[in-house]
C-alpha atoms as a PDB file:
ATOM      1  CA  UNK A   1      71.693  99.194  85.938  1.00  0.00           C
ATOM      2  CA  UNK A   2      74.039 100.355  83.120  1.00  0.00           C
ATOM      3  CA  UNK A   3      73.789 100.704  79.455  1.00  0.00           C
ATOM      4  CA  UNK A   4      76.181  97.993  79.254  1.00  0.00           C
ATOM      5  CA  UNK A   5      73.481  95.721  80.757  1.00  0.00           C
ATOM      6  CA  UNK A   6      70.114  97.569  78.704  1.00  0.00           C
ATOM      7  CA  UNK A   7      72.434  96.771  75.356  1.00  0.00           C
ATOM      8  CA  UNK A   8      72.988  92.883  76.731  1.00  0.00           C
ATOM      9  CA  UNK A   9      69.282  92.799  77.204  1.00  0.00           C
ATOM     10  CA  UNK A  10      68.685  94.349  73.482  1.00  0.00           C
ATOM     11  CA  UNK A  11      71.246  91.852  72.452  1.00  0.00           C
ATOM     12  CA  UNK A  12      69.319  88.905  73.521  1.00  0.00           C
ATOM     13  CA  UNK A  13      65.662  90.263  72.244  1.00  0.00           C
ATOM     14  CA  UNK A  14      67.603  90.297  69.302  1.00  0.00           C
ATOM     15  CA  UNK A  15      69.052  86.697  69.593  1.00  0.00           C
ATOM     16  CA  UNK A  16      65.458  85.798  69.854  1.00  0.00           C
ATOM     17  CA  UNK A  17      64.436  87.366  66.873  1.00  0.00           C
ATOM     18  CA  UNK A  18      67.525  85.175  64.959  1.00  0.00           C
ATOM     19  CA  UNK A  19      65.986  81.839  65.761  1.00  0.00           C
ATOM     20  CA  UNK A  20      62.882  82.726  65.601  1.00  0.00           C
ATOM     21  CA  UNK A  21      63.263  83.806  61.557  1.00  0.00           C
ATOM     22  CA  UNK A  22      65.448  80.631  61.511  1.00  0.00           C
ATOM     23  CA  UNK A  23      62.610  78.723  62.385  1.00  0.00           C
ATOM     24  CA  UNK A  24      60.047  80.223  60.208  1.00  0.00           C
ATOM     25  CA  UNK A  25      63.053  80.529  57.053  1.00  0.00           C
ATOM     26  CA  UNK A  26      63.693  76.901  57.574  1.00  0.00           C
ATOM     27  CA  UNK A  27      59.883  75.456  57.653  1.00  0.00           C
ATOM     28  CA  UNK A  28      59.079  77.910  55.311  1.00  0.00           C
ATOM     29  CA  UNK A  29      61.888  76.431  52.858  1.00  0.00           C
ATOM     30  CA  UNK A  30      61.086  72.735  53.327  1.00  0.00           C
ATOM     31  CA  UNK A  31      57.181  73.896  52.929  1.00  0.00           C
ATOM     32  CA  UNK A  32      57.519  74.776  49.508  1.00  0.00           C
ATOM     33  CA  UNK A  33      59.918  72.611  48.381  1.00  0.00           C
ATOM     34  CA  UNK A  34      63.280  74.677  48.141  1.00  0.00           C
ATOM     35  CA  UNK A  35      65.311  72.391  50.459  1.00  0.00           C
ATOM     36  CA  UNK A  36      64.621  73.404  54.235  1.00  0.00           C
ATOM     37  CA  UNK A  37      62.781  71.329  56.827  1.00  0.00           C
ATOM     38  CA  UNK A  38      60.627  71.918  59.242  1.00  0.00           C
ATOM     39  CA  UNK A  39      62.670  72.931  62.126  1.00  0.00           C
ATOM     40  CA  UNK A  40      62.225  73.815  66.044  1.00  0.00           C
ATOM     41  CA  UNK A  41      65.001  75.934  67.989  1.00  0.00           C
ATOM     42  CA  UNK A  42      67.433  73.410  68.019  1.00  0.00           C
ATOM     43  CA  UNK A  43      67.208  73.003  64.294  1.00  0.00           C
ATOM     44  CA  UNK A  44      68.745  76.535  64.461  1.00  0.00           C
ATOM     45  CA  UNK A  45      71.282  76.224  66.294  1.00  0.00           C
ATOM     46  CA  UNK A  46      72.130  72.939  64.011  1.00  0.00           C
ATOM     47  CA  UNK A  47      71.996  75.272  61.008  1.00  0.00           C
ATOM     48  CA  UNK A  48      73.887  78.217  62.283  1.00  0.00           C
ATOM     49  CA  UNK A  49      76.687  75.575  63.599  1.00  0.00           C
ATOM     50  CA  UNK A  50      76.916  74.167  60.327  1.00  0.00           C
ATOM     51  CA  UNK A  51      77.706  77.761  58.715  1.00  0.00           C
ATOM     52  CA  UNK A  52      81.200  79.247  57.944  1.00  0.00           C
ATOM     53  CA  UNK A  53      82.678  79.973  61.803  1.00  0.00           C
ATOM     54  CA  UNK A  54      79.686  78.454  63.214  1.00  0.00           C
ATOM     55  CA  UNK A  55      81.446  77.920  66.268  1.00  0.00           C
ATOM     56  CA  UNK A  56      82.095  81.474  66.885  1.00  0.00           C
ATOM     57  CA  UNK A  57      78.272  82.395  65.438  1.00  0.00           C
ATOM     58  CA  UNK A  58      76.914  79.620  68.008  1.00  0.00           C
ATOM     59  CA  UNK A  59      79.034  81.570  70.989  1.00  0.00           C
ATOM     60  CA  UNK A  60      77.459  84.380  70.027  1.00  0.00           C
ATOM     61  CA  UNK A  61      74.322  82.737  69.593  1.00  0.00           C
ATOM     62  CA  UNK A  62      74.652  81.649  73.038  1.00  0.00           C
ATOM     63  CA  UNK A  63      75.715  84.685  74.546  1.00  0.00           C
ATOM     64  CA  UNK A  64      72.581  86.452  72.855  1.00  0.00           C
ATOM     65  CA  UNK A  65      70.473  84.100  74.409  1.00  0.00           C
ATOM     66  CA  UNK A  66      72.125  84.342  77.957  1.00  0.00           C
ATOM     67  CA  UNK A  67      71.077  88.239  77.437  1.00  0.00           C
ATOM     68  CA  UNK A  68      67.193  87.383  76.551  1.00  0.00           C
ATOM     69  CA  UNK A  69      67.569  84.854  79.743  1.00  0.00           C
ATOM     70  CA  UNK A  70      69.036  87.994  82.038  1.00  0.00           C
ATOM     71  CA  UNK A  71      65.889  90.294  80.641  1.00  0.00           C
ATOM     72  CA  UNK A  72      63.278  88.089  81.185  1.00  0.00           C
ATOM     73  CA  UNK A  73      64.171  87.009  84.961  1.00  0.00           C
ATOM     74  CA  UNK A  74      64.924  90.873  85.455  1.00  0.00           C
ATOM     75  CA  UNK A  75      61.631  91.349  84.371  1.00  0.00           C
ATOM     76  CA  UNK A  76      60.337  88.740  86.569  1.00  0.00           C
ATOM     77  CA  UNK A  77      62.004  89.655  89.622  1.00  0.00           C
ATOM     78  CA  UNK A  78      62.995  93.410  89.644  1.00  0.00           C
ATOM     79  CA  UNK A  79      59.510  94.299  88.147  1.00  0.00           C
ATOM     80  CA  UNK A  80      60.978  97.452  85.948  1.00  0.00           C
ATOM     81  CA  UNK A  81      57.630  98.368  84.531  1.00  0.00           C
ATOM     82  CA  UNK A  82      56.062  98.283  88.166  1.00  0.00           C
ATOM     83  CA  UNK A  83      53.354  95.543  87.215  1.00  0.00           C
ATOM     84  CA  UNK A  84      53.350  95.019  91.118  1.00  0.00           C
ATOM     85  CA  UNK A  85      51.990  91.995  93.340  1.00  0.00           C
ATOM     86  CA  UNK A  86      48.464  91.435  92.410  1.00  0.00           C
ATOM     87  CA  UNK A  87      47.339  87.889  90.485  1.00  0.00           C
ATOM     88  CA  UNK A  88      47.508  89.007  87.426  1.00  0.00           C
ATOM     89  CA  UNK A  89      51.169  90.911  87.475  1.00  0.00           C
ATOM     90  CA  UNK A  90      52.021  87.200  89.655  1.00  0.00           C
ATOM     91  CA  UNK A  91      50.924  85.506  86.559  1.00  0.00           C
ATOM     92  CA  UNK A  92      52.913  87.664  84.426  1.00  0.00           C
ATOM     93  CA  UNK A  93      55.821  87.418  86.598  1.00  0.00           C
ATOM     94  CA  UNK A  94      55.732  83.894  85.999  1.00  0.00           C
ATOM     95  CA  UNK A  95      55.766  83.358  82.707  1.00  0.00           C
ATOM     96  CA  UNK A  96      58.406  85.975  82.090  1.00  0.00           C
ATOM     97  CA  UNK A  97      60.492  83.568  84.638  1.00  0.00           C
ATOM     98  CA  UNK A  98      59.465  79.790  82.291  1.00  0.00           C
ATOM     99  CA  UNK A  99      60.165  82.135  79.328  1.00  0.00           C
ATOM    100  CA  UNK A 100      63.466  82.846  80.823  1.00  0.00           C
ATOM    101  CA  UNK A 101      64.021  78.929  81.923  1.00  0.00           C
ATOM    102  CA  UNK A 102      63.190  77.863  78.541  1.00  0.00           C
ATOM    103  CA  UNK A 103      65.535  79.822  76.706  1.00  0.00           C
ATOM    104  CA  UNK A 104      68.554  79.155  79.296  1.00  0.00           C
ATOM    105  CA  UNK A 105      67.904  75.704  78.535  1.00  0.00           C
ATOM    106  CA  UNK A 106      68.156  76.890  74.627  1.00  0.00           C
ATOM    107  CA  UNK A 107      71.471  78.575  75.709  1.00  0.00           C
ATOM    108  CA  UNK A 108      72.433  75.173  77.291  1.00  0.00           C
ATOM    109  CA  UNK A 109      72.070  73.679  74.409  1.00  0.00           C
ATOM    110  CA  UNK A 110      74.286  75.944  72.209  1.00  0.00           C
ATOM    111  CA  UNK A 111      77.022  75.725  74.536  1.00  0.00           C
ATOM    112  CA  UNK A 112      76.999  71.603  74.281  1.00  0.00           C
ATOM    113  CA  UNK A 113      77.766  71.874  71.044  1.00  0.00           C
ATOM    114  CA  UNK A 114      80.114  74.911  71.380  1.00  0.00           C
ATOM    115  CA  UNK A 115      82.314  71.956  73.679  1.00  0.00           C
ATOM    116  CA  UNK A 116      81.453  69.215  71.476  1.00  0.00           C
ATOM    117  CA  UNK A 117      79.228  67.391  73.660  1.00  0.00           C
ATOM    118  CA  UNK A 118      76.207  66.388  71.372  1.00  0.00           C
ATOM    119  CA  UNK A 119      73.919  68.051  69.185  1.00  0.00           C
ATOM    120  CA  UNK A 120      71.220  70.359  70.030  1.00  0.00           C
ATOM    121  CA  UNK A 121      67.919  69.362  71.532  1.00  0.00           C
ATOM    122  CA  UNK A 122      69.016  70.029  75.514  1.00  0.00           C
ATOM    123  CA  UNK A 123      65.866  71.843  76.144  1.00  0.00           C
ATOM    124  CA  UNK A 124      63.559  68.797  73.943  1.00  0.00           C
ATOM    125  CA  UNK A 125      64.913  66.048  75.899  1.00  0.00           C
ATOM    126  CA  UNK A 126      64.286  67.842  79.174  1.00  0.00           C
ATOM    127  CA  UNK A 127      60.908  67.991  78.273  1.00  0.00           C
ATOM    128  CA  UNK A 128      60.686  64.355  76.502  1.00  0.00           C
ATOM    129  CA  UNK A 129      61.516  63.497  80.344  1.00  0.00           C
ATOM    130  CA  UNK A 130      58.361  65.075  81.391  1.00  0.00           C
ATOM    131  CA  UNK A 131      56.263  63.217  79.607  1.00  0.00           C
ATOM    132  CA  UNK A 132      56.199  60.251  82.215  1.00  0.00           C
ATOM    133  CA  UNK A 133      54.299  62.276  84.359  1.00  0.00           C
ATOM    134  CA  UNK A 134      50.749  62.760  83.054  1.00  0.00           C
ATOM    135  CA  UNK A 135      49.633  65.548  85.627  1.00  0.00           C
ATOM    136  CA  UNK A 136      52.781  67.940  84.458  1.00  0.00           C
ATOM    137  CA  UNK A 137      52.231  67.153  80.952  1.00  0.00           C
ATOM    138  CA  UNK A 138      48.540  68.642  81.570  1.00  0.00           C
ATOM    139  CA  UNK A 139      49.696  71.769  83.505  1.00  0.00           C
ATOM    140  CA  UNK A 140      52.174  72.250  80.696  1.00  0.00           C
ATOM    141  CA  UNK A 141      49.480  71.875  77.933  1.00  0.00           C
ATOM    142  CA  UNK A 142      47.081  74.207  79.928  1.00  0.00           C
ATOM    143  CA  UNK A 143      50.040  77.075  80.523  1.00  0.00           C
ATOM    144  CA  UNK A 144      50.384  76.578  76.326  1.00  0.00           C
ATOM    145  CA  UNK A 145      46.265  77.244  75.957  1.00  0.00           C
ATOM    146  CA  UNK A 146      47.167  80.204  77.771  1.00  0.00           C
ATOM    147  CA  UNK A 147      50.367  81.480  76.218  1.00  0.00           C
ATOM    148  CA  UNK A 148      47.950  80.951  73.087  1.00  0.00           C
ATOM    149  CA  UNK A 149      44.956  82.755  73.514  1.00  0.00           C
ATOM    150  CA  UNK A 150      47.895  85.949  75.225  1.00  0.00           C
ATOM    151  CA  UNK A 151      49.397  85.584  71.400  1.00  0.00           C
ATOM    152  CA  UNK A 152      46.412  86.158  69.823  1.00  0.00           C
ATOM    153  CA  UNK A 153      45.389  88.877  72.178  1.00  0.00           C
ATOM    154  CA  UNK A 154      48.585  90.409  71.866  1.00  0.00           C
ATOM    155  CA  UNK A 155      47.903  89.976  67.968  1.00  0.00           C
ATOM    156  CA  UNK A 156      44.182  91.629  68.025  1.00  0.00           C
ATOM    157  CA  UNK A 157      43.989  94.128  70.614  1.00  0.00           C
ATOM    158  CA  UNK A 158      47.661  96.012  69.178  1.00  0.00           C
ATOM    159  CA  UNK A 159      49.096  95.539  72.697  1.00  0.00           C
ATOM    160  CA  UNK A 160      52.468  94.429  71.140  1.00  0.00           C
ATOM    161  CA  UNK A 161      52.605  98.130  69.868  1.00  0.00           C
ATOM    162  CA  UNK A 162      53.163  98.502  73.358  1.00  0.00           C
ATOM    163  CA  UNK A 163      56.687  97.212  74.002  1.00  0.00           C
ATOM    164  CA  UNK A 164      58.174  99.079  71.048  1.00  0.00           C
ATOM    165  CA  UNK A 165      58.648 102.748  71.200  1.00  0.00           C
ATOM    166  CA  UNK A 166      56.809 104.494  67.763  1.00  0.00           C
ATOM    167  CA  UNK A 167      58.464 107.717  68.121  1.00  0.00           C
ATOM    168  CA  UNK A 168      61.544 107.326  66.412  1.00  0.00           C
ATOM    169  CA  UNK A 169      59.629 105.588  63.704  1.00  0.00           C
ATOM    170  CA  UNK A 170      57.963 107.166  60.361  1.00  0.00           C
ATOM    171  CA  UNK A 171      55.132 106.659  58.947  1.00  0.00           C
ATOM    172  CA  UNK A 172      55.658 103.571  56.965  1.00  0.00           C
ATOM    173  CA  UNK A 173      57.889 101.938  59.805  1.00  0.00           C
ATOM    174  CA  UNK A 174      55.014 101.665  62.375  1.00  0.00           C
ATOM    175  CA  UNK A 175      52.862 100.335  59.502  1.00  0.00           C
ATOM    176  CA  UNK A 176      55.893  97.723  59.015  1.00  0.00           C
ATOM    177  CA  UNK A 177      55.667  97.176  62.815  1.00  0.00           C
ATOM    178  CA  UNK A 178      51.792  96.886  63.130  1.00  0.00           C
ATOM    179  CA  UNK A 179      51.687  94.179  59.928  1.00  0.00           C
ATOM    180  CA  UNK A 180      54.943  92.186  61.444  1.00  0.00           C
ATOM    181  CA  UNK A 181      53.413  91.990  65.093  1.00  0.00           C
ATOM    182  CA  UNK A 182      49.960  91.422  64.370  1.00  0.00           C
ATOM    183  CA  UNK A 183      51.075  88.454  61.941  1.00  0.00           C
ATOM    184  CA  UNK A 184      54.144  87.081  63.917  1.00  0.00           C
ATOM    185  CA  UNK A 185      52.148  86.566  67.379  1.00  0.00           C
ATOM    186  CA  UNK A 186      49.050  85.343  64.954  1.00  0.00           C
ATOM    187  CA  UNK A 187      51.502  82.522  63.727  1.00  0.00           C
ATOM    188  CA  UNK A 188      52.659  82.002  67.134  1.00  0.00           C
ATOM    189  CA  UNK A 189      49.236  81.668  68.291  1.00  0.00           C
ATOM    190  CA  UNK A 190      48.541  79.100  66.409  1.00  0.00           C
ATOM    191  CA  UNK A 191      51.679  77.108  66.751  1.00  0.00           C
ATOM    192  CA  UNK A 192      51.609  77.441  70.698  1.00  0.00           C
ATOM    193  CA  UNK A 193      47.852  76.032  70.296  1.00  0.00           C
ATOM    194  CA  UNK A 194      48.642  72.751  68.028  1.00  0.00           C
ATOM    195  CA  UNK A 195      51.693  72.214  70.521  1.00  0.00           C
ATOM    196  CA  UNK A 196      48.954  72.333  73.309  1.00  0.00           C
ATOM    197  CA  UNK A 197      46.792  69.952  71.644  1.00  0.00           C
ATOM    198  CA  UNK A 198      49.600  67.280  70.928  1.00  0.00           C
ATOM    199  CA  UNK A 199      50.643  67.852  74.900  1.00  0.00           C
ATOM    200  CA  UNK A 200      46.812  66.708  75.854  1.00  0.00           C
ATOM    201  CA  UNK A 201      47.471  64.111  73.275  1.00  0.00           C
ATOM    202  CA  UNK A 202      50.546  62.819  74.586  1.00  0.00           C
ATOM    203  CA  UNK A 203      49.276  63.015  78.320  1.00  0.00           C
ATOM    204  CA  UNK A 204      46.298  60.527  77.552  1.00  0.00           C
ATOM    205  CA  UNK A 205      47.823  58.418  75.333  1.00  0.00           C
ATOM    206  CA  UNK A 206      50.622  55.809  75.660  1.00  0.00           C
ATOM    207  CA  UNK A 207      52.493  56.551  72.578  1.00  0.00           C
ATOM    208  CA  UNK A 208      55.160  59.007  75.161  1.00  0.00           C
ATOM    209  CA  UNK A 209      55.571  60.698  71.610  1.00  0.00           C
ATOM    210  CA  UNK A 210      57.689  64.117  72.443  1.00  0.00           C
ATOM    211  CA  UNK A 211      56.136  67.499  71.861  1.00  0.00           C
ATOM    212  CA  UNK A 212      58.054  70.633  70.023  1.00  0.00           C
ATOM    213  CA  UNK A 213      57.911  72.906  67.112  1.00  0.00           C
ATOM    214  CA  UNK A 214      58.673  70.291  64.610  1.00  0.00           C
ATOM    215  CA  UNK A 215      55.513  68.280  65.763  1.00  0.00           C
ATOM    216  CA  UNK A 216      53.321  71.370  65.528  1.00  0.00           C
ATOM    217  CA  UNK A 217      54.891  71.792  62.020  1.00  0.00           C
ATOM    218  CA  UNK A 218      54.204  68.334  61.389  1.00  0.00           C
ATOM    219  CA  UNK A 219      50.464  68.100  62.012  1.00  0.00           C
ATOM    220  CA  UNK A 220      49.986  71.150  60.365  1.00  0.00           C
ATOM    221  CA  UNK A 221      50.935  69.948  57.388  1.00  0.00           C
ATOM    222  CA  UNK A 222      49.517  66.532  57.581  1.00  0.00           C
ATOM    223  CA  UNK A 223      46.097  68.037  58.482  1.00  0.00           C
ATOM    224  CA  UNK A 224      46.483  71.156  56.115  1.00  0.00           C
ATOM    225  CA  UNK A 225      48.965  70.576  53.447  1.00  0.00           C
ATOM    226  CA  UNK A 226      52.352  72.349  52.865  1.00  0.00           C
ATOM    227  CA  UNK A 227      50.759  75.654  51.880  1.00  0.00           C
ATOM    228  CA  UNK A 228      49.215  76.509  55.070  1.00  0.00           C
ATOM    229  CA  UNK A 229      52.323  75.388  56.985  1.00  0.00           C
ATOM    230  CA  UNK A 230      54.640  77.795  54.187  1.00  0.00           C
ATOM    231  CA  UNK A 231      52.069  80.834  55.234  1.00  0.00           C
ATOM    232  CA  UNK A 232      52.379  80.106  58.864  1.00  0.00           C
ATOM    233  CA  UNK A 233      56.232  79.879  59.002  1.00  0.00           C
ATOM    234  CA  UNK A 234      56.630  82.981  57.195  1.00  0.00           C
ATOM    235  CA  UNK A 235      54.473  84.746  59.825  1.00  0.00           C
ATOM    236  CA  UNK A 236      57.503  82.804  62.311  1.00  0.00           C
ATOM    237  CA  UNK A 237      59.819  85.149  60.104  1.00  0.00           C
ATOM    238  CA  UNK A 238      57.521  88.166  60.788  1.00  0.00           C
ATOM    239  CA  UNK A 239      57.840  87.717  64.310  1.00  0.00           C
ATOM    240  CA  UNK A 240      61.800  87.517  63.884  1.00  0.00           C
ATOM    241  CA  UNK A 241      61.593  90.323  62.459  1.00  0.00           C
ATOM    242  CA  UNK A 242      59.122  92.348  65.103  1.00  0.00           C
ATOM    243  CA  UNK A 243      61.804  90.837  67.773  1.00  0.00           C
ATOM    244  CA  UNK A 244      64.750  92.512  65.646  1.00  0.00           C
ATOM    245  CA  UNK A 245      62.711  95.973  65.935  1.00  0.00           C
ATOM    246  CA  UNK A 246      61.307  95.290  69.257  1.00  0.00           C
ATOM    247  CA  UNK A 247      65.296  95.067  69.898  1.00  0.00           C
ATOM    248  CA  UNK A 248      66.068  98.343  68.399  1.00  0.00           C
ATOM    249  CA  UNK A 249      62.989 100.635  69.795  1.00  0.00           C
ATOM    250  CA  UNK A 250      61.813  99.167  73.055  1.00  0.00           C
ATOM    251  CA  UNK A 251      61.975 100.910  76.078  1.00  0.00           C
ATOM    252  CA  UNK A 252      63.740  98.520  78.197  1.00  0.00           C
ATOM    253  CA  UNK A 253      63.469  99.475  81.366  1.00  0.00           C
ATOM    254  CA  UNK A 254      67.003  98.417  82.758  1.00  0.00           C
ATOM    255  CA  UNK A 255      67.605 100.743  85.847  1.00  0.00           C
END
């Protein structure tokens, strides 16, 4: 494939990186009192809607996403790195595909309010659906344990140095990118985890109480206080910002 298509894929690691550091800017804000909230992914695309041409920011928004959508199911299907066909690269495979899903759903989202139909939350109320059925609430809270304990490997072993190219980088900019990875996926980590303990939660109990970011957010602070959910979110923003670079230097293997 083109350059046209590598820069559309760049585009939408980027796009990721946005709403990530919306979501950790926004928690972090209503965490220590300066007037956020604590806000999920379609709390961003609220917030960048609500800004000076959001419409035109929320098609771009969209189109960014679209782009992180097209790189993850390339990765999932065309195999660019040449993970191959064993378990493990299957398993890989697959989540780069529900990684994909999730964020055309995102993309979904931002066009419905692009036409005016609704606000936000397309991808949330898919999964409030869901909840009915108690055996795919438990897969879904098992694939989370696992997408947790990968963030925190991909936090403590360095492997996220991995999908970013060092060598146009000096000295203090890999430093930069070894403190915003290790932190962002950290944060993630433990997000991903909570989320996967209120998903067992909601499975066994009758309550049919959604699961999202905000939630997570929630019972962190309930259970921890607002400081420990202001340090978390601002590792959110680190990871927007390892996304931004991750954007810039990664090899991307478009072909």
């Amino acid at each position: 494939m083109g350059n046209k298509k590598q820069n559309f894929a760049r585009f939408g690691v980027a796009t990721k990186g946005l709403v990530y550091f919306l979501i950790g800017g926004l928690t972090a804000l209503g965490a220590f009192g300066l007037g956020g909230e604590k806000s999920g992914s379609s709390n961003a695309l609220d917030f960048i809607s609500q800004q000076v041409f959001g419409k035109i920011l929320l098609i771009i928004t969209a189109v960014g996403l679209i782009g992180y959508v097209f790189w993850r199911w390339y990765q999932a299907f065309a195999d660019p790195k040449g993970a191959g066909t064993d378990f493990k690269a299957i398993v890989k495979r697959v989540s780069y595909f529900i990684s994909g899903t999730f964020y055309g759903l995102l993309a979904f989202s931002a066009v419905k309010q692009i036409i005016g139909n609704s606000s936000g939350g397309g991808s949330s109320s898919f999964l409030i659906k869901l909840f009915d059925y108690t055996v795919i609430v438990i897969i879904i809270g098992l694939a989370l344990v696992g997408k947790s304990i990968y963030e925190f490997y991909q936090a403590y072993s360095g492997k996220f140095r991995e999908e970013v190219d060092e060598s146009g980088l000096g000295h203090k900019a890999k430093k930069g990118v070894i403190h915003a990875g290790k932190i962002g996926f950290t944060a993630r980590g433990i997000v991903v985890g909570i989320m996967a303990f209120l998903m067992f939660r909601a499975a066994f109990s009758t309550s049919g109480e959604k699961v999202d970011k905000t939630q997570a957010f929630d019972f962190l602070q309930n259970e921890f206080g607002s400081l420990v959910l202001g340090i978390i979110a601002l590792g959110l923003i680190a990871y927007g910002v390892f996304m931004f670079i991750k954007a810039k230097y990664s090899s991307l293997s478009v072909d």
